[in-house]
PDB file of N, CA and C in Angstrom:
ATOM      1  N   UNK A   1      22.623   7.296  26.848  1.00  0.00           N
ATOM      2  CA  UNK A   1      22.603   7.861  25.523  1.00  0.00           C
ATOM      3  C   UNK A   1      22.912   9.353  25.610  1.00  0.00           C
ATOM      4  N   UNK A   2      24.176   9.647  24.905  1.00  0.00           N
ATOM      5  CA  UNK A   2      24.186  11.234  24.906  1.00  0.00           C
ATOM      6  C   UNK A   2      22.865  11.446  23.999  1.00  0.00           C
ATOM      7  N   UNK A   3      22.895  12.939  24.577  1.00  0.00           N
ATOM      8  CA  UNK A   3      21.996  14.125  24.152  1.00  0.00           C
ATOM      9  C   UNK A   3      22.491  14.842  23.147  1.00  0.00           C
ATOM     10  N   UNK A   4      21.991  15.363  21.862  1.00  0.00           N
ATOM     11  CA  UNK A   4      22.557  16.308  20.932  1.00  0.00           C
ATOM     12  C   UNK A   4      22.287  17.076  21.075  1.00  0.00           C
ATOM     13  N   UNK A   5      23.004  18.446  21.971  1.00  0.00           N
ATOM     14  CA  UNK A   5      22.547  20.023  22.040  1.00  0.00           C
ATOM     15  C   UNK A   5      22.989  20.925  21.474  1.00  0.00           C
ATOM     16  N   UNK A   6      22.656  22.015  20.605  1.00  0.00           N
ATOM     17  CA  UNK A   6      23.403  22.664  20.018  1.00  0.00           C
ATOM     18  C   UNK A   6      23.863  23.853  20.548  1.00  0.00           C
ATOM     19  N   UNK A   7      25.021  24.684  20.300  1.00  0.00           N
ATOM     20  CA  UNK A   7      25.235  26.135  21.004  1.00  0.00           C
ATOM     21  C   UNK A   7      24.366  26.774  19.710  1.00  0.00           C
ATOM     22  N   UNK A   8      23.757  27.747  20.091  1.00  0.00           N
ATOM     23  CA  UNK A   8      22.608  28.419  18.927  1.00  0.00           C
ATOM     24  C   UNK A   8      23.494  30.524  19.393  1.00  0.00           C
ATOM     25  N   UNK A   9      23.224  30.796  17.970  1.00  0.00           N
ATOM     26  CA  UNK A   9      23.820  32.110  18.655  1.00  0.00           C
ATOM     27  C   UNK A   9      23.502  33.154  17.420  1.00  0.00           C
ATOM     28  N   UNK A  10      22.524  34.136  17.534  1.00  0.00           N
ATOM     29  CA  UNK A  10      21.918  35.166  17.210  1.00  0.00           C
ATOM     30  C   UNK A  10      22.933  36.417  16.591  1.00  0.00           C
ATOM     31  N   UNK A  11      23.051  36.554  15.497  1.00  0.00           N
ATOM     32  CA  UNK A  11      24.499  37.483  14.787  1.00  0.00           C
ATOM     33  C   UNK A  11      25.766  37.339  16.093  1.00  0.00           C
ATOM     34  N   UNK A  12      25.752  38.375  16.636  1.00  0.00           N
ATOM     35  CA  UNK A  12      26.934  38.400  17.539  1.00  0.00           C
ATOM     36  C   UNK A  12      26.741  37.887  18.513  1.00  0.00           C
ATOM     37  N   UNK A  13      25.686  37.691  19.614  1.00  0.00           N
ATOM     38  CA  UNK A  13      25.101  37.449  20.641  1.00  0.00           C
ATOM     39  C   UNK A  13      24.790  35.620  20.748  1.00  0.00           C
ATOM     40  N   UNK A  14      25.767  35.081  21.809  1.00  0.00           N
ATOM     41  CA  UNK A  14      25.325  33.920  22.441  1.00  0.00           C
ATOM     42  C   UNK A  14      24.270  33.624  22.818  1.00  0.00           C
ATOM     43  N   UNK A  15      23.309  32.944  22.071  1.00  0.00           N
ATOM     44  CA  UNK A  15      22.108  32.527  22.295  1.00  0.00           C
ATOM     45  C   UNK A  15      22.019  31.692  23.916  1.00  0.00           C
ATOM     46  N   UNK A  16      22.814  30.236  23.581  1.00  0.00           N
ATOM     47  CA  UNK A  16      22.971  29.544  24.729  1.00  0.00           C
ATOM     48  C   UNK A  16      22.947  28.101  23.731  1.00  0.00           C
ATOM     49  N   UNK A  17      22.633  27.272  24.795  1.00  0.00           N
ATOM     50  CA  UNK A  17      22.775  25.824  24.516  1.00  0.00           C
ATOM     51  C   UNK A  17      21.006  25.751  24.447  1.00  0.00           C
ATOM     52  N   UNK A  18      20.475  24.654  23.490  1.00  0.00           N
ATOM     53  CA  UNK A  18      19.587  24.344  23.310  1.00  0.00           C
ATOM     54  C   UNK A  18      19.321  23.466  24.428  1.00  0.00           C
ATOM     55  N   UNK A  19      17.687  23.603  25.091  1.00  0.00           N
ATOM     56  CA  UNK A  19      17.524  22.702  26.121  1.00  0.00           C
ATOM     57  C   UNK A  19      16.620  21.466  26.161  1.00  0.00           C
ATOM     58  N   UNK A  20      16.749  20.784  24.404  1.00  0.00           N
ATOM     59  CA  UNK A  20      16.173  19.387  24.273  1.00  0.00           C
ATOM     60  C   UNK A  20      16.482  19.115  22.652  1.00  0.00           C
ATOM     61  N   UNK A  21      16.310  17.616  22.688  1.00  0.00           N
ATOM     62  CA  UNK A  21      17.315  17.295  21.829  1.00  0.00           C
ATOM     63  C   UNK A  21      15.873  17.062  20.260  1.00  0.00           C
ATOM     64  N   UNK A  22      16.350  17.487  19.112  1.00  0.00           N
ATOM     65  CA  UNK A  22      15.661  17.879  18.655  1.00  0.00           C
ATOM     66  C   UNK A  22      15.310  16.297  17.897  1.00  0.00           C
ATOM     67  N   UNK A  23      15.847  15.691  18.056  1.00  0.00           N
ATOM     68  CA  UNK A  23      15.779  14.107  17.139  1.00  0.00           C
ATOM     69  C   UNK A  23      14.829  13.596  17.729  1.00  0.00           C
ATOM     70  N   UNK A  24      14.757  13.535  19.063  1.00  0.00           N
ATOM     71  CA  UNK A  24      13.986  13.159  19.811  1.00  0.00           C
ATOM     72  C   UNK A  24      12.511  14.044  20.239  1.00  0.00           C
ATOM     73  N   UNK A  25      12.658  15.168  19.910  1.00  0.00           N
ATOM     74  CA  UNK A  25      11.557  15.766  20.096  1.00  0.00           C
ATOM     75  C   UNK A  25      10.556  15.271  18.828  1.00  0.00           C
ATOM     76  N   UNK A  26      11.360  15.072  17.129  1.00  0.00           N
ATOM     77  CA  UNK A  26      10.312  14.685  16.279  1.00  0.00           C
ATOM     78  C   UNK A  26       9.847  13.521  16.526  1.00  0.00           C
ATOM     79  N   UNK A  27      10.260  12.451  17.067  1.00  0.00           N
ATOM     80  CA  UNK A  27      10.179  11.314  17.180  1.00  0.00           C
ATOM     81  C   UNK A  27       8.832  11.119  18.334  1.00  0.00           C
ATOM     82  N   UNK A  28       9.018  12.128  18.993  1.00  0.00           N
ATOM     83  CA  UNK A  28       8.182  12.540  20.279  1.00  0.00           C
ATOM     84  C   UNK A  28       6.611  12.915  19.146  1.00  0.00           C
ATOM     85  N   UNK A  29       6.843  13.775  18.499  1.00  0.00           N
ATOM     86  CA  UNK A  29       6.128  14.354  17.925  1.00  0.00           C
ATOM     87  C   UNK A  29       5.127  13.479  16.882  1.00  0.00           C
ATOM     88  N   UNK A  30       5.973  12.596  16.028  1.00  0.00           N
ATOM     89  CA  UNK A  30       5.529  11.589  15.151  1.00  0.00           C
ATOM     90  C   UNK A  30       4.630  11.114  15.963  1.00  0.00           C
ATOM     91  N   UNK A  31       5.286  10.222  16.922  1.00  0.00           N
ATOM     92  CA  UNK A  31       4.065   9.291  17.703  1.00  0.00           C
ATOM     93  C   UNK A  31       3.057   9.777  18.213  1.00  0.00           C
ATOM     94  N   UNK A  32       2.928  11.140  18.802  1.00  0.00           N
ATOM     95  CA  UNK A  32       1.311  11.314  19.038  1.00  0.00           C
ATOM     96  C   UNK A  32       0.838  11.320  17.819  1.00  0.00           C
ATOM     97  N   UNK A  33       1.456  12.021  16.744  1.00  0.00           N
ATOM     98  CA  UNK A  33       0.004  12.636  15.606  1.00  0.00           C
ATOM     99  C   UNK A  33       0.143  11.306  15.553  1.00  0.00           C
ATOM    100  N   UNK A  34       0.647   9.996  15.109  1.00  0.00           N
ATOM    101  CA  UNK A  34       0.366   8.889  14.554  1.00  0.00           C
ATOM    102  C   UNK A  34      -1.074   7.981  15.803  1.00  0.00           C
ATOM    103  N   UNK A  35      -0.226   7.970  16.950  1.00  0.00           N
ATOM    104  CA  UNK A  35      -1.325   7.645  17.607  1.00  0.00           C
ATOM    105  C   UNK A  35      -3.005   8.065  17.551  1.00  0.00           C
ATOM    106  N   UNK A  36      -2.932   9.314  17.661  1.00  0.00           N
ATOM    107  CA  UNK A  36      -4.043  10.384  17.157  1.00  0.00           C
ATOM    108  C   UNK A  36      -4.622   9.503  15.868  1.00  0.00           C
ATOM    109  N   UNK A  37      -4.084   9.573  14.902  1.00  0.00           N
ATOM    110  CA  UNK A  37      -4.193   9.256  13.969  1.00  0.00           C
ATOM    111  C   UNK A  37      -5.491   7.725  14.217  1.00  0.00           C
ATOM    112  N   UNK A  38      -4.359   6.722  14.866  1.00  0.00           N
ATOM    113  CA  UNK A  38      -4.720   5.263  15.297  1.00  0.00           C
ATOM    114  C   UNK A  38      -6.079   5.431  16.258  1.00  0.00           C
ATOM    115  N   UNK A  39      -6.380   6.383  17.056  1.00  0.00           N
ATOM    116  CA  UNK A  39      -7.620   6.907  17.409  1.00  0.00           C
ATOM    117  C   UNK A  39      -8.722   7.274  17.055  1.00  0.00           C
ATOM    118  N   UNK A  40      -8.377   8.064  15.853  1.00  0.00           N
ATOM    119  CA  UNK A  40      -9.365   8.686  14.869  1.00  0.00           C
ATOM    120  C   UNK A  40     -10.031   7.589  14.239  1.00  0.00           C
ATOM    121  N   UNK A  41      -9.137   6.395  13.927  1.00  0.00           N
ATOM    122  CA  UNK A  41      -9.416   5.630  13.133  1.00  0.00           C
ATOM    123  C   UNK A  41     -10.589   4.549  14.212  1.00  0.00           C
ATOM    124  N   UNK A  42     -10.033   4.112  15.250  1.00  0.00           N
ATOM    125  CA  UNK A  42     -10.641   3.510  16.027  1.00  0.00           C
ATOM    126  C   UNK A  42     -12.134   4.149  15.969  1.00  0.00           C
ATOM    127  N   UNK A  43     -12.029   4.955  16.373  1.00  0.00           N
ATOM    128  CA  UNK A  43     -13.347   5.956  16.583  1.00  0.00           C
ATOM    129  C   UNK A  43     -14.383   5.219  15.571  1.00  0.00           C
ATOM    130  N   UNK A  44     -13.509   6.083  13.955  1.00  0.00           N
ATOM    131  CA  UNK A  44     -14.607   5.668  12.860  1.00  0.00           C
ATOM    132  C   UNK A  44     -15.163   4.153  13.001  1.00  0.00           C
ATOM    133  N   UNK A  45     -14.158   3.199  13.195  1.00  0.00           N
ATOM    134  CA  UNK A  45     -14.396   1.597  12.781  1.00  0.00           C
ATOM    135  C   UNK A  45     -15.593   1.644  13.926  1.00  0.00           C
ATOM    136  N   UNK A  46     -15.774   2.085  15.521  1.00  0.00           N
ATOM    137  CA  UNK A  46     -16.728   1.418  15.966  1.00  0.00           C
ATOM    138  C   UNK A  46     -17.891   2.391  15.289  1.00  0.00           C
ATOM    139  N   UNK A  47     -17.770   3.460  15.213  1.00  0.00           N
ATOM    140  CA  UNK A  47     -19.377   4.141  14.218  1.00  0.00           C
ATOM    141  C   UNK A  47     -19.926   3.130  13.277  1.00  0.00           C
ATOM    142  N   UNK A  48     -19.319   2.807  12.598  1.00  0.00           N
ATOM    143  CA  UNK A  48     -19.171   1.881  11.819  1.00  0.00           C
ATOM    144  C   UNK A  48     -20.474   0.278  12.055  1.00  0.00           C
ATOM    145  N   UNK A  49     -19.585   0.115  13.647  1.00  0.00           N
ATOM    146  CA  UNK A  49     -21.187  -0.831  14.188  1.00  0.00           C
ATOM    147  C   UNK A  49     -21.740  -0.942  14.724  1.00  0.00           C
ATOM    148  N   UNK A  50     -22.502   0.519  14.927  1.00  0.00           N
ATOM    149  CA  UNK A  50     -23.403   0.954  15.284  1.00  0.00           C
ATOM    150  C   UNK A  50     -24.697   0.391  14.439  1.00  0.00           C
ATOM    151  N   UNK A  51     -25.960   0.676  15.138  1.00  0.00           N
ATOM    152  CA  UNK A  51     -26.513   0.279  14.199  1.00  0.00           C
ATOM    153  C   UNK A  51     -27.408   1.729  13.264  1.00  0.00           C
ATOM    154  N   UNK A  52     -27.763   1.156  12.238  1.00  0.00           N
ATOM    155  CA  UNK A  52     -28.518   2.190  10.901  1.00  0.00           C
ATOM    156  C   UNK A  52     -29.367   3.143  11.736  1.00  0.00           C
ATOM    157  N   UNK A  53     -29.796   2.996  12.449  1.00  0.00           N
ATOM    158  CA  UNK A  53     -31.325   4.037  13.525  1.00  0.00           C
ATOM    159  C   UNK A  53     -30.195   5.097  13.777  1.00  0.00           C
ATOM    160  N   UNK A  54     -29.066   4.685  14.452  1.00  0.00           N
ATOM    161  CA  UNK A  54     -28.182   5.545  15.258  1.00  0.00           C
ATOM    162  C   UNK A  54     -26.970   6.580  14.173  1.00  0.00           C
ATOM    163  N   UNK A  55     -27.139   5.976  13.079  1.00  0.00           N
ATOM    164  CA  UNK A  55     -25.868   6.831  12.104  1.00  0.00           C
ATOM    165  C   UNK A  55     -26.852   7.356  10.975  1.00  0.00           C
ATOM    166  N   UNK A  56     -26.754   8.764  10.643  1.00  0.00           N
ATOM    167  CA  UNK A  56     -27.741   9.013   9.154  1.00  0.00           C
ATOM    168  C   UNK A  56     -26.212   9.321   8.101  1.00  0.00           C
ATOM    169  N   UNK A  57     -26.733   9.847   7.160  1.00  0.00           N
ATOM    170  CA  UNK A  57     -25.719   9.464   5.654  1.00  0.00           C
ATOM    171  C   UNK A  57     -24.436  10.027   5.794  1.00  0.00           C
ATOM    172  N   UNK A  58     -24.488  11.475   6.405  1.00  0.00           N
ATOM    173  CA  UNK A  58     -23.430  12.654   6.401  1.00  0.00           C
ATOM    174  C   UNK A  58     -22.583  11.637   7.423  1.00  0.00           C
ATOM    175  N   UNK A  59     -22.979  11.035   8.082  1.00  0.00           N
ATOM    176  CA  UNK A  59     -21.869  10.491   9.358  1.00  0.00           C
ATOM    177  C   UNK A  59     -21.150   9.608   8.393  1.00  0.00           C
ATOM    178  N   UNK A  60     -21.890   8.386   7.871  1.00  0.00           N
ATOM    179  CA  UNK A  60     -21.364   7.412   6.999  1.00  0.00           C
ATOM    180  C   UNK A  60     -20.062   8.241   6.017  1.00  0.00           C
ATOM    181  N   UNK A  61     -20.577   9.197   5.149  1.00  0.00           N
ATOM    182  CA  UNK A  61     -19.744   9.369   4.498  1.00  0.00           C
ATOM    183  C   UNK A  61     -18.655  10.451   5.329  1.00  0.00           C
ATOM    184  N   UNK A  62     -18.531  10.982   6.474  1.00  0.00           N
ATOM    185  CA  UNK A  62     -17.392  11.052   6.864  1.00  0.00           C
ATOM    186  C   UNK A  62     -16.634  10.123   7.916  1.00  0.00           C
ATOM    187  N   UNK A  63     -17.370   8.997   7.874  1.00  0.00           N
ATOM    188  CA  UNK A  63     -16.308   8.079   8.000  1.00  0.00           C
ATOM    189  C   UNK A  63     -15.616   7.700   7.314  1.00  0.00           C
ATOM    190  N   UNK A  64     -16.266   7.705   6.174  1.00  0.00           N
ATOM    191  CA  UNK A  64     -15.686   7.305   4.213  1.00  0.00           C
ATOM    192  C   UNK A  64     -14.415   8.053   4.080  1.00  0.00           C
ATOM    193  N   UNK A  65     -14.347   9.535   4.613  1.00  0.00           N
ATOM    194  CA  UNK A  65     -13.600  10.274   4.157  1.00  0.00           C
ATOM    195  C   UNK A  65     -12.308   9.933   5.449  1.00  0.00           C
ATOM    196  N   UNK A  66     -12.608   9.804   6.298  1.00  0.00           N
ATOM    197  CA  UNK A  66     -11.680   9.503   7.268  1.00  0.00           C
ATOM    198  C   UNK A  66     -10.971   8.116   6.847  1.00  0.00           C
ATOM    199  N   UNK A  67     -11.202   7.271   6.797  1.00  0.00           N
ATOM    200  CA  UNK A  67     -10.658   6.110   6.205  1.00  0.00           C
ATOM    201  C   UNK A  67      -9.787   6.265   4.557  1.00  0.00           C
ATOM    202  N   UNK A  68     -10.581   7.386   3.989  1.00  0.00           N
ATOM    203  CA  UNK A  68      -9.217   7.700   2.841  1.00  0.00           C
ATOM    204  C   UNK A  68      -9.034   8.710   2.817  1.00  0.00           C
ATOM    205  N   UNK A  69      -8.851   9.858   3.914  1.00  0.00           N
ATOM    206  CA  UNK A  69      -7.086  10.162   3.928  1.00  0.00           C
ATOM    207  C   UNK A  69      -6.476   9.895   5.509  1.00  0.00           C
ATOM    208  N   UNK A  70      -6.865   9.207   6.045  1.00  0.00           N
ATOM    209  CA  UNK A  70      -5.844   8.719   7.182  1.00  0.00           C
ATOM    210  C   UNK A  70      -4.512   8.053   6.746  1.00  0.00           C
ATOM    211  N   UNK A  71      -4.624   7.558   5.270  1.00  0.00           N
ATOM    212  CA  UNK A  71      -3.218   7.081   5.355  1.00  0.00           C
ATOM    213  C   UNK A  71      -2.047   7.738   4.764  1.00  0.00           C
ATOM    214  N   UNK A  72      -2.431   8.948   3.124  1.00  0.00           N
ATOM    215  CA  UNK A  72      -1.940   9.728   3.008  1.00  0.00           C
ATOM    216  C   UNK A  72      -1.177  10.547   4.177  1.00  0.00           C
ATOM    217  N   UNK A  73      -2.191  10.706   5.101  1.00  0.00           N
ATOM    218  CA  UNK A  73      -1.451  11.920   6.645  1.00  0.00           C
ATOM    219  C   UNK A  73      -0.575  11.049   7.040  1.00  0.00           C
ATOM    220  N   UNK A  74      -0.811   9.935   7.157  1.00  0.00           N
ATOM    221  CA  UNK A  74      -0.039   9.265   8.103  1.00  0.00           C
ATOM    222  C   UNK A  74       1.161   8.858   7.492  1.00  0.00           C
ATOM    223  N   UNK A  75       1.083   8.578   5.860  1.00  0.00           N
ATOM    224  CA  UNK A  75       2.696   8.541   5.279  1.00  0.00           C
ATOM    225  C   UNK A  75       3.420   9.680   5.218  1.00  0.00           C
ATOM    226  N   UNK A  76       2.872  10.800   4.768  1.00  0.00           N
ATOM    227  CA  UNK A  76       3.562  12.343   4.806  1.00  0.00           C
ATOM    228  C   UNK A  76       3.881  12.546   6.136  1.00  0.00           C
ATOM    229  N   UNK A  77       3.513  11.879   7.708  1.00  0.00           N
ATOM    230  CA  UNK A  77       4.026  12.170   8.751  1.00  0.00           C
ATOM    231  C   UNK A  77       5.079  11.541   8.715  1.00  0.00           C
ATOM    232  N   UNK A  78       5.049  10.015   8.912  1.00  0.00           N
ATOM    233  CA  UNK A  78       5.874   9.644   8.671  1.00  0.00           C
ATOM    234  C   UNK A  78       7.642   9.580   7.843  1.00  0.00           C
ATOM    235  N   UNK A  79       7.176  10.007   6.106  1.00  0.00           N
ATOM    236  CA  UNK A  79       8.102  10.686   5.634  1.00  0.00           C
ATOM    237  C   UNK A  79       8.982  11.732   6.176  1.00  0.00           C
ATOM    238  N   UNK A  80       8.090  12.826   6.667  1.00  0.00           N
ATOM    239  CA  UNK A  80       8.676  13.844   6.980  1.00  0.00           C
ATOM    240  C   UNK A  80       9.538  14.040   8.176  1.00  0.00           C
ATOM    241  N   UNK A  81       9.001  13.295   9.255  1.00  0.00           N
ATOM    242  CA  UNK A  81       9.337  13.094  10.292  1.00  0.00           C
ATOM    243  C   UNK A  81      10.579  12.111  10.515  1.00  0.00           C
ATOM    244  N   UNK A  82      10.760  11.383   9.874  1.00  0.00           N
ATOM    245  CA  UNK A  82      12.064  10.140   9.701  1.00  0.00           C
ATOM    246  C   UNK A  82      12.539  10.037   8.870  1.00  0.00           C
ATOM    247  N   UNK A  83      12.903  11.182   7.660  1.00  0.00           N
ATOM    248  CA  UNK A  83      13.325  11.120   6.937  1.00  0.00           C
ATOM    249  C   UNK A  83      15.132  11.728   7.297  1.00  0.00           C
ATOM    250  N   UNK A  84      15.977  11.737   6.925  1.00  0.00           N
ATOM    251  CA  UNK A  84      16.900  11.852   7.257  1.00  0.00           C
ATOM    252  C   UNK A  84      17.060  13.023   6.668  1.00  0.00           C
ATOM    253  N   UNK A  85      17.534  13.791   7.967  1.00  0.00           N
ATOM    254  CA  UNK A  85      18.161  15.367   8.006  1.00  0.00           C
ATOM    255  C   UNK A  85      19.326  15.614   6.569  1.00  0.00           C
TER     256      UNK A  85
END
């Protein structure tokens, strides 16, 4: 697979060739925060069954809160990230 590098160059002055390909760097990029994301979530679900002795209210409800906006983040990553240049 070619590489897309660009020549980059500063008013008059030859910058150089870029040394990674930037399509691939978001793509790079998407998948951790998304993974992250798929982690965070993991996390909450086992708090989750735990039992009542071991979780008091503030935990509960930020699991609450983690479960609604994990997916907002995760479509605006998405969007943004694969959306076409």
């Amino acid at each position: 697979m070619e590489q897309n590098k660009e020549n980059f160059s500063l008013d008059d002055q030859n910058v150089g060739v870029s040394s990674f390909n930037m399509t691939e760097a978001k793509i790079t990029l998407a998948k951790w925060i998304l993974a992250s994301f798929f982690v965070l979530v993991l996390i909450a679900f086992i708090t989750t069954l735990l039992p009542d002795c071991w979780v008091n209210p503030h935990s509960s409800k930020f699991v609450e809160s983690i479960f609604q906006s994990i997916v907002p983040m995760a479509s605006m990553v998405i969007g943004y990230y694969f959306a076409k240049d």
